[in-house]
N, C-alpha and C. Protein backbone atom coordinates (compact mmCIF):
# COMPACT_ATOMS: atom_id res chain seq x y z
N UNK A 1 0.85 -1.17 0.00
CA UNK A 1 0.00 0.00 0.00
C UNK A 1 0.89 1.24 0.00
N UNK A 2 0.50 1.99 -1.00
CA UNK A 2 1.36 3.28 -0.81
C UNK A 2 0.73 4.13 0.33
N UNK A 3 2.01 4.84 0.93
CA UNK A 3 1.71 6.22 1.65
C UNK A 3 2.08 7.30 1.25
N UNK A 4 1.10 8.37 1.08
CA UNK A 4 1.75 9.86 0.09
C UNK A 4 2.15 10.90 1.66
N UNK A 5 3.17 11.64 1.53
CA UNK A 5 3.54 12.40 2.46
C UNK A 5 4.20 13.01 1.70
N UNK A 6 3.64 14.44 1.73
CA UNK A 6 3.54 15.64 1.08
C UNK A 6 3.43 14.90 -0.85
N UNK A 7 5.28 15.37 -1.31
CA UNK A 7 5.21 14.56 -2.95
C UNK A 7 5.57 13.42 -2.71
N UNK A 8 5.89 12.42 -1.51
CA UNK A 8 6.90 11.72 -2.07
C UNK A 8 6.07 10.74 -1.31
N UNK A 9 6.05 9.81 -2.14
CA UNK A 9 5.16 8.62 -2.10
C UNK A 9 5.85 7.20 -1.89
N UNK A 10 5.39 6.58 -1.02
CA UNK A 10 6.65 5.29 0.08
C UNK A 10 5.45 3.92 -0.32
N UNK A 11 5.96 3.09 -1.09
CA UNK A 11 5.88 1.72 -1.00
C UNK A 11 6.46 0.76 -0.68
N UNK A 12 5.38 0.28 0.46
CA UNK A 12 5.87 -0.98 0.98
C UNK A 12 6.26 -2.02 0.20
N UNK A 13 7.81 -2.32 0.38
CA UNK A 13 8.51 -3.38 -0.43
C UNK A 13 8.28 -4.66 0.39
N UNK A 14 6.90 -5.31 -0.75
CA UNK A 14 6.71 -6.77 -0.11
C UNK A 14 6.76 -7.21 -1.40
N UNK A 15 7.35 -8.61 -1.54
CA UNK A 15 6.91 -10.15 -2.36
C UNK A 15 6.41 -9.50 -3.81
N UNK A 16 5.23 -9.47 -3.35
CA UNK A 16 4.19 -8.83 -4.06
C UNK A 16 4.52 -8.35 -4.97
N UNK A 17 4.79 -6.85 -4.28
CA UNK A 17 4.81 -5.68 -4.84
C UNK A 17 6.26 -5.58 -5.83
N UNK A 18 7.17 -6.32 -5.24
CA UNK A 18 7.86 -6.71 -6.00
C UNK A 18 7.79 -7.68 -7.43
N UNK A 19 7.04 -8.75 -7.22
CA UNK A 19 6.25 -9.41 -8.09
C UNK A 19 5.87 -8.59 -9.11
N UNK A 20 4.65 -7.94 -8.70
CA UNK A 20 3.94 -6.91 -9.91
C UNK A 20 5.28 -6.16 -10.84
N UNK A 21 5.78 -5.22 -10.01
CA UNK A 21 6.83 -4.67 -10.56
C UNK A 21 7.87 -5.19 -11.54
N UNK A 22 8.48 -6.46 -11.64
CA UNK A 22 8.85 -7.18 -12.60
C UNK A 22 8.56 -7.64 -13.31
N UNK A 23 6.74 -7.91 -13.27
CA UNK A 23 6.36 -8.33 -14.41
C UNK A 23 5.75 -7.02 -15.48
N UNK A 24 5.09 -5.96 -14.54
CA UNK A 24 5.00 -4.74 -14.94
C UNK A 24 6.51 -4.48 -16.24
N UNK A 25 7.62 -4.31 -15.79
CA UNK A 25 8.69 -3.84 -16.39
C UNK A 25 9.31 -5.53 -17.28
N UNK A 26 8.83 -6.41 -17.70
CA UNK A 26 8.85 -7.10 -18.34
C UNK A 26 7.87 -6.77 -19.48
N UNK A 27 6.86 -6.81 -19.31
CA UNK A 27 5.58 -6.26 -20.36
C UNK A 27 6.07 -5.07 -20.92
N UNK A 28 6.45 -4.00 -20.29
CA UNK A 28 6.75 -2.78 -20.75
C UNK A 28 7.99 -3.10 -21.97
N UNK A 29 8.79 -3.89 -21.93
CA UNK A 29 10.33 -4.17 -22.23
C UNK A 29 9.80 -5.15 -23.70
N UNK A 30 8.37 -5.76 -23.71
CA UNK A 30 7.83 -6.19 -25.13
C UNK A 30 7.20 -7.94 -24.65
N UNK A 31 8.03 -8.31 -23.55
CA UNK A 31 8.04 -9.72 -23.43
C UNK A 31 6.89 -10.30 -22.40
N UNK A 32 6.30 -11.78 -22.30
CA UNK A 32 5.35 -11.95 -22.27
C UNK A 32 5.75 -12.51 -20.88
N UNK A 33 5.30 -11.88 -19.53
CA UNK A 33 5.42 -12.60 -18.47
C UNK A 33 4.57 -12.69 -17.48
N UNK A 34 4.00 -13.69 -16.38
CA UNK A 34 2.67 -13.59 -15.46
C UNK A 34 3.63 -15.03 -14.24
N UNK A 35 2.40 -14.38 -13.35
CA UNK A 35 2.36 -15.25 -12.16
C UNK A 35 2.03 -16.12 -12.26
N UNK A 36 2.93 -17.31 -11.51
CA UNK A 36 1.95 -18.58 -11.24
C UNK A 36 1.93 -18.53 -10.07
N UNK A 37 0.62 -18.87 -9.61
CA UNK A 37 0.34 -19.36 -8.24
C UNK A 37 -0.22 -20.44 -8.04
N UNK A 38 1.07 -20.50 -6.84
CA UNK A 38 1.34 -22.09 -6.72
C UNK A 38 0.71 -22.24 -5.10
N UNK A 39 0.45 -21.20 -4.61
CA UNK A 39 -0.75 -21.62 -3.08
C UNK A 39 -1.67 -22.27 -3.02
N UNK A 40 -2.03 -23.39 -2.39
CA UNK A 40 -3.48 -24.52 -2.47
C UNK A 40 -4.42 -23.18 -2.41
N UNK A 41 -5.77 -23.95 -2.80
CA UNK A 41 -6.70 -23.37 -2.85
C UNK A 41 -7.89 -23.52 -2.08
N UNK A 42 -8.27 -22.51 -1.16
CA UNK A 42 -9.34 -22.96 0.05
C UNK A 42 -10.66 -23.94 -0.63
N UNK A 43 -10.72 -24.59 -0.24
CA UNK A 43 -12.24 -25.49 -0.34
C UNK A 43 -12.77 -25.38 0.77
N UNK A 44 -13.85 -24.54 0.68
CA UNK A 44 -14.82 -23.91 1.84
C UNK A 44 -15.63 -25.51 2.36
N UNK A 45 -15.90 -26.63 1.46
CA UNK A 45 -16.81 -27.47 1.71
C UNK A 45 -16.30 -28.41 2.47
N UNK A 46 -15.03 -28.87 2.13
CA UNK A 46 -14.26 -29.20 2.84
C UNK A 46 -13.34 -28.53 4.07
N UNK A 47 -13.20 -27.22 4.03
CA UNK A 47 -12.46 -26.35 5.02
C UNK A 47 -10.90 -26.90 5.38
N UNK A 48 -10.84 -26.53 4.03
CA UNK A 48 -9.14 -26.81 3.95
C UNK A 48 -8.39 -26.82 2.85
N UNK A 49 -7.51 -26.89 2.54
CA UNK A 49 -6.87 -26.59 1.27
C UNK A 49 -6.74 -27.75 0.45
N UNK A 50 -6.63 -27.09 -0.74
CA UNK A 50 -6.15 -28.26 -1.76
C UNK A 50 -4.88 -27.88 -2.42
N UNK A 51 -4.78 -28.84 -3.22
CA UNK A 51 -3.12 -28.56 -4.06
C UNK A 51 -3.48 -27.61 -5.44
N UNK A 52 -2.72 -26.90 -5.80
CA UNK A 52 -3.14 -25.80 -7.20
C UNK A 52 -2.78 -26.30 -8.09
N UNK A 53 -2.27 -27.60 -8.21
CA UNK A 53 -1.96 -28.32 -9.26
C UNK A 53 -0.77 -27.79 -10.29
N UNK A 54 -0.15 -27.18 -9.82
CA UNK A 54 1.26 -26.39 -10.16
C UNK A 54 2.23 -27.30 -9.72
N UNK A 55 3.77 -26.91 -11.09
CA UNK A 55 5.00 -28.38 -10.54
C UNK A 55 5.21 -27.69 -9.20
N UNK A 56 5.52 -28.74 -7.97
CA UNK A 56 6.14 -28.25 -6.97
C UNK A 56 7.39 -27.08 -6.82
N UNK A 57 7.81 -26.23 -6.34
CA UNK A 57 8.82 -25.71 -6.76
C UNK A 57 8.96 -24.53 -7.37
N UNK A 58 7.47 -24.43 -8.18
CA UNK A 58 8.04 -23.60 -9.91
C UNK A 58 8.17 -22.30 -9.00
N UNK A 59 8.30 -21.74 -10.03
CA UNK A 59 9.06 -19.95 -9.82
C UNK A 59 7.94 -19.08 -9.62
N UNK A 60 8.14 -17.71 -9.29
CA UNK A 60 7.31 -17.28 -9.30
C UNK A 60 6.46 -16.17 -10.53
N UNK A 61 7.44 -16.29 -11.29
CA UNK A 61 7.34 -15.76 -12.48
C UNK A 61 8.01 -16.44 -13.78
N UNK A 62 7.07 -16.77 -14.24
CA UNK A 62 7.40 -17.40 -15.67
C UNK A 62 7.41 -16.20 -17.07
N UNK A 63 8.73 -16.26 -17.80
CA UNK A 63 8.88 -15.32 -19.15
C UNK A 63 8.90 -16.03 -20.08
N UNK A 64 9.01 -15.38 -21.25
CA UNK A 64 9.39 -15.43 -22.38
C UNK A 64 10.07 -14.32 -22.77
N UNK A 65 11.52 -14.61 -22.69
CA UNK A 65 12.40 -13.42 -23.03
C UNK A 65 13.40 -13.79 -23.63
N UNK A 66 12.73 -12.85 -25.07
CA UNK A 66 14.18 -13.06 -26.08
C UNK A 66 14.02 -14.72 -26.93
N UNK A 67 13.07 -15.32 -26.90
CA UNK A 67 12.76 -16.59 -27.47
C UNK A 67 13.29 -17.48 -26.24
N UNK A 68 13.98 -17.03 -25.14
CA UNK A 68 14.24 -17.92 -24.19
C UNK A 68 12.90 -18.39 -22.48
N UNK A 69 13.28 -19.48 -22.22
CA UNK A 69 12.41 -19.52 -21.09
C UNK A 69 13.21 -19.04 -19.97
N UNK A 70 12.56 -18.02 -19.20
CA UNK A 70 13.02 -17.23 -17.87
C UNK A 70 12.45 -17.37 -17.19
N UNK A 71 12.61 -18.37 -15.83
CA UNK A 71 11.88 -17.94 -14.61
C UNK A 71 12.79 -17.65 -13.60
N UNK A 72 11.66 -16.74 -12.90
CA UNK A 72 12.55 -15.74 -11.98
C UNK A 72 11.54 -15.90 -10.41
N UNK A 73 12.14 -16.08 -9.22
CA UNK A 73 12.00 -16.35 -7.92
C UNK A 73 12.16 -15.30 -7.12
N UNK A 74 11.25 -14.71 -6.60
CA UNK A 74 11.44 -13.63 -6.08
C UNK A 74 11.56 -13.72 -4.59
N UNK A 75 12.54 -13.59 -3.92
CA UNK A 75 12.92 -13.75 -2.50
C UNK A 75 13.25 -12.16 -1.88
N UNK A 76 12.33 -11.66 -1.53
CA UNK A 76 12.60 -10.16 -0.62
C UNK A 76 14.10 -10.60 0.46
N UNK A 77 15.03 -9.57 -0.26
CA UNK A 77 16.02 -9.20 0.22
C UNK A 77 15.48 -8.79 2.24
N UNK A 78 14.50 -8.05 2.01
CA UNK A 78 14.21 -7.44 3.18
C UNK A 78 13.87 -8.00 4.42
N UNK A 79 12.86 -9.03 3.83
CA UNK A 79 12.58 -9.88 4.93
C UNK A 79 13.18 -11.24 4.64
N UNK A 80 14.43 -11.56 4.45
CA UNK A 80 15.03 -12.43 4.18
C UNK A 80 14.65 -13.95 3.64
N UNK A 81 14.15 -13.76 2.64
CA UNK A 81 13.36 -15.04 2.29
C UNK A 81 14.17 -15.81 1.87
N UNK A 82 14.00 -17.06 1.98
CA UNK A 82 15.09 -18.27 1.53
C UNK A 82 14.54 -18.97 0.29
N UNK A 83 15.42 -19.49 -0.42
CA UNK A 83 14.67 -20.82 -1.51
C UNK A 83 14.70 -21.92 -0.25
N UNK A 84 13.52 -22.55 -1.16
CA UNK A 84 13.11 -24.14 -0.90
C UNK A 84 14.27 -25.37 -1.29
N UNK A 85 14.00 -26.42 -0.71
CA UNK A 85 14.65 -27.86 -1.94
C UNK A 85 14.22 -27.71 -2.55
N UNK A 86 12.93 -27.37 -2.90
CA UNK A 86 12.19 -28.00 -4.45
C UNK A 86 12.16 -26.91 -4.88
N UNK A 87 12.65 -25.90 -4.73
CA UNK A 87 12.88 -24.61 -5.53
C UNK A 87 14.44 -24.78 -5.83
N UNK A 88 15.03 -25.03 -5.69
CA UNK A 88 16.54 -25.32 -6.21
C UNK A 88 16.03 -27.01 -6.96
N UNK A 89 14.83 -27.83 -6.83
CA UNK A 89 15.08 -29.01 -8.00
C UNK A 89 14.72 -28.36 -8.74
N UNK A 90 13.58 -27.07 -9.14
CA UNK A 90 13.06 -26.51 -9.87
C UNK A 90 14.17 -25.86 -11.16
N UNK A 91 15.07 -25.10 -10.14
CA UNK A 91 15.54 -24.47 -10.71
C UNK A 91 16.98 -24.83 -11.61
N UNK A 92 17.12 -26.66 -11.39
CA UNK A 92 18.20 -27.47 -12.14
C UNK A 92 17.35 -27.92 -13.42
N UNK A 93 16.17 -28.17 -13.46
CA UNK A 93 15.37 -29.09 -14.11
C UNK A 93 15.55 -27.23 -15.27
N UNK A 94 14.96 -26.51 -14.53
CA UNK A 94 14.63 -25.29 -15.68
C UNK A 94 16.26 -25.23 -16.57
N UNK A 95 17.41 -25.25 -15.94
CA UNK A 95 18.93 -25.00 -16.74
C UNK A 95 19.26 -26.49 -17.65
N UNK A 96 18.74 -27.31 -16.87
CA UNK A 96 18.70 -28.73 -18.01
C UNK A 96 17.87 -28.39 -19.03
N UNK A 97 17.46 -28.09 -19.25
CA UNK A 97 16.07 -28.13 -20.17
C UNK A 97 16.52 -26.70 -21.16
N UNK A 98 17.44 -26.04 -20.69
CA UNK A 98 18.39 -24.85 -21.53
C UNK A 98 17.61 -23.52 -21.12
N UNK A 99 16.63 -23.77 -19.83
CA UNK A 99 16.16 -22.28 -19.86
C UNK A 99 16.93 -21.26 -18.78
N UNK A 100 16.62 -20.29 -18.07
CA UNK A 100 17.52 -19.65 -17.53
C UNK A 100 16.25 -19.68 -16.42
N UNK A 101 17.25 -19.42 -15.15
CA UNK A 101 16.36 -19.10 -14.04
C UNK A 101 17.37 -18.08 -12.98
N UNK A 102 16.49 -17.28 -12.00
CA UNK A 102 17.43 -16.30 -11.48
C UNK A 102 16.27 -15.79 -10.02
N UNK A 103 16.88 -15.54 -9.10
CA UNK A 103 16.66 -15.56 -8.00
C UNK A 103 16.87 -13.93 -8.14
N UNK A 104 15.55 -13.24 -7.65
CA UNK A 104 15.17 -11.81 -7.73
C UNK A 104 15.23 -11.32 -6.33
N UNK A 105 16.19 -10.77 -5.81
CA UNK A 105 15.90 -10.53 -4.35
C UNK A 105 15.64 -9.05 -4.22
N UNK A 106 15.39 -8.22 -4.89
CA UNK A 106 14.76 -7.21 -5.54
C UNK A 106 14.21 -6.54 -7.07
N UNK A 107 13.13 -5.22 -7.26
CA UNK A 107 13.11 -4.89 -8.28
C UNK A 107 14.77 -4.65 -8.70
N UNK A 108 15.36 -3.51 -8.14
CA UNK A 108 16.43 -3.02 -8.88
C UNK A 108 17.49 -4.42 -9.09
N UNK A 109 17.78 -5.35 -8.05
CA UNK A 109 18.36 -6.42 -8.62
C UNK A 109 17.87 -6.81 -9.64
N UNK A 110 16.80 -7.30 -10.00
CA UNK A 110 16.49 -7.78 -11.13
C UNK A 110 16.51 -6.97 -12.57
N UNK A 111 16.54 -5.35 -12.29
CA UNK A 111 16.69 -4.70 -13.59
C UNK A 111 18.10 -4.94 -14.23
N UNK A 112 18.77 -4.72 -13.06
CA UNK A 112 20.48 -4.65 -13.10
C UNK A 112 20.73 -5.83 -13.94
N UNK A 113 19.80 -6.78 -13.28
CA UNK A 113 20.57 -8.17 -14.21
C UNK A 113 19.94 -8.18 -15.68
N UNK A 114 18.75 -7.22 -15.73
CA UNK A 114 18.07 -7.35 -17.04
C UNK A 114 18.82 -6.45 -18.24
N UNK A 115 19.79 -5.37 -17.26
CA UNK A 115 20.03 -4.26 -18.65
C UNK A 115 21.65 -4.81 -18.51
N UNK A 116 22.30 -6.05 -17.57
CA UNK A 116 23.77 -6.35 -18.11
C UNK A 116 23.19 -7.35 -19.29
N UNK A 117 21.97 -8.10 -19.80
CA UNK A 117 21.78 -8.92 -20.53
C UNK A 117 22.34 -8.51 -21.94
N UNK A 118 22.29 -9.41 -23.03
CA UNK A 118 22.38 -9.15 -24.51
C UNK A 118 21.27 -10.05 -25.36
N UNK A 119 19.95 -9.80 -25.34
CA UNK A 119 18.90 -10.10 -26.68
C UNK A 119 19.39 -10.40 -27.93
């Protein structure tokens, strides 16, 4: 949620917001990228979760950049988020398979790594 005080306007750097923001500046940049969500899904009838039927592991953002497959894991630097095991099997299976994967521990990390790239 932003807070405006006076001009200068403060967003809370969560997950999220980070999330949006990379895929925001992926779209902008031409290339085709979205969330998967991989959180079970409440079943009210049952009162409890189910599985989202997503590979264990996957990333949190899946691309298409540059004709290549990119997924990118977004771990807030801030609140120190860790990868999983099955986010590191995820992320061998994605480099076998010739795609690239990269651990986002911020927006500006992730631009940095987007404008040392070559398309």
């Amino acid at each position: 949620m932003a807070k405006t005080t006076g001009r200068l306007v403060r967003v809370k750097l969560t997950s999220g917001n980070i999330t949006r923001g990379i895929i925001n500046y992926l779209t902008v940049k031409g290339h085709l990228a979205f969330r998967i969500q991989s959180t079970g899904l409440w079943d009210p009838v049952k009162k409890q979760f189910r599985q989202s039927g997503s590979k264990k592991g996957v990333a949190d953002i899946i691309c298409c950049y540059g004709g290549k497959f990119l997924a990118i894991e977004v771990k807030n630097e801030k609140t120190h988020d860790r990868i999983r095991p099955d986010q590191i099997t995820f992320s061998r299976d994605v480099a076998a398979a010739g795609g690239i994967y990269i651990i986002a521990r911020s927006y500006k990390a992730f631009t940095d790594w987007y404008e040392s790239q070559e398309l």
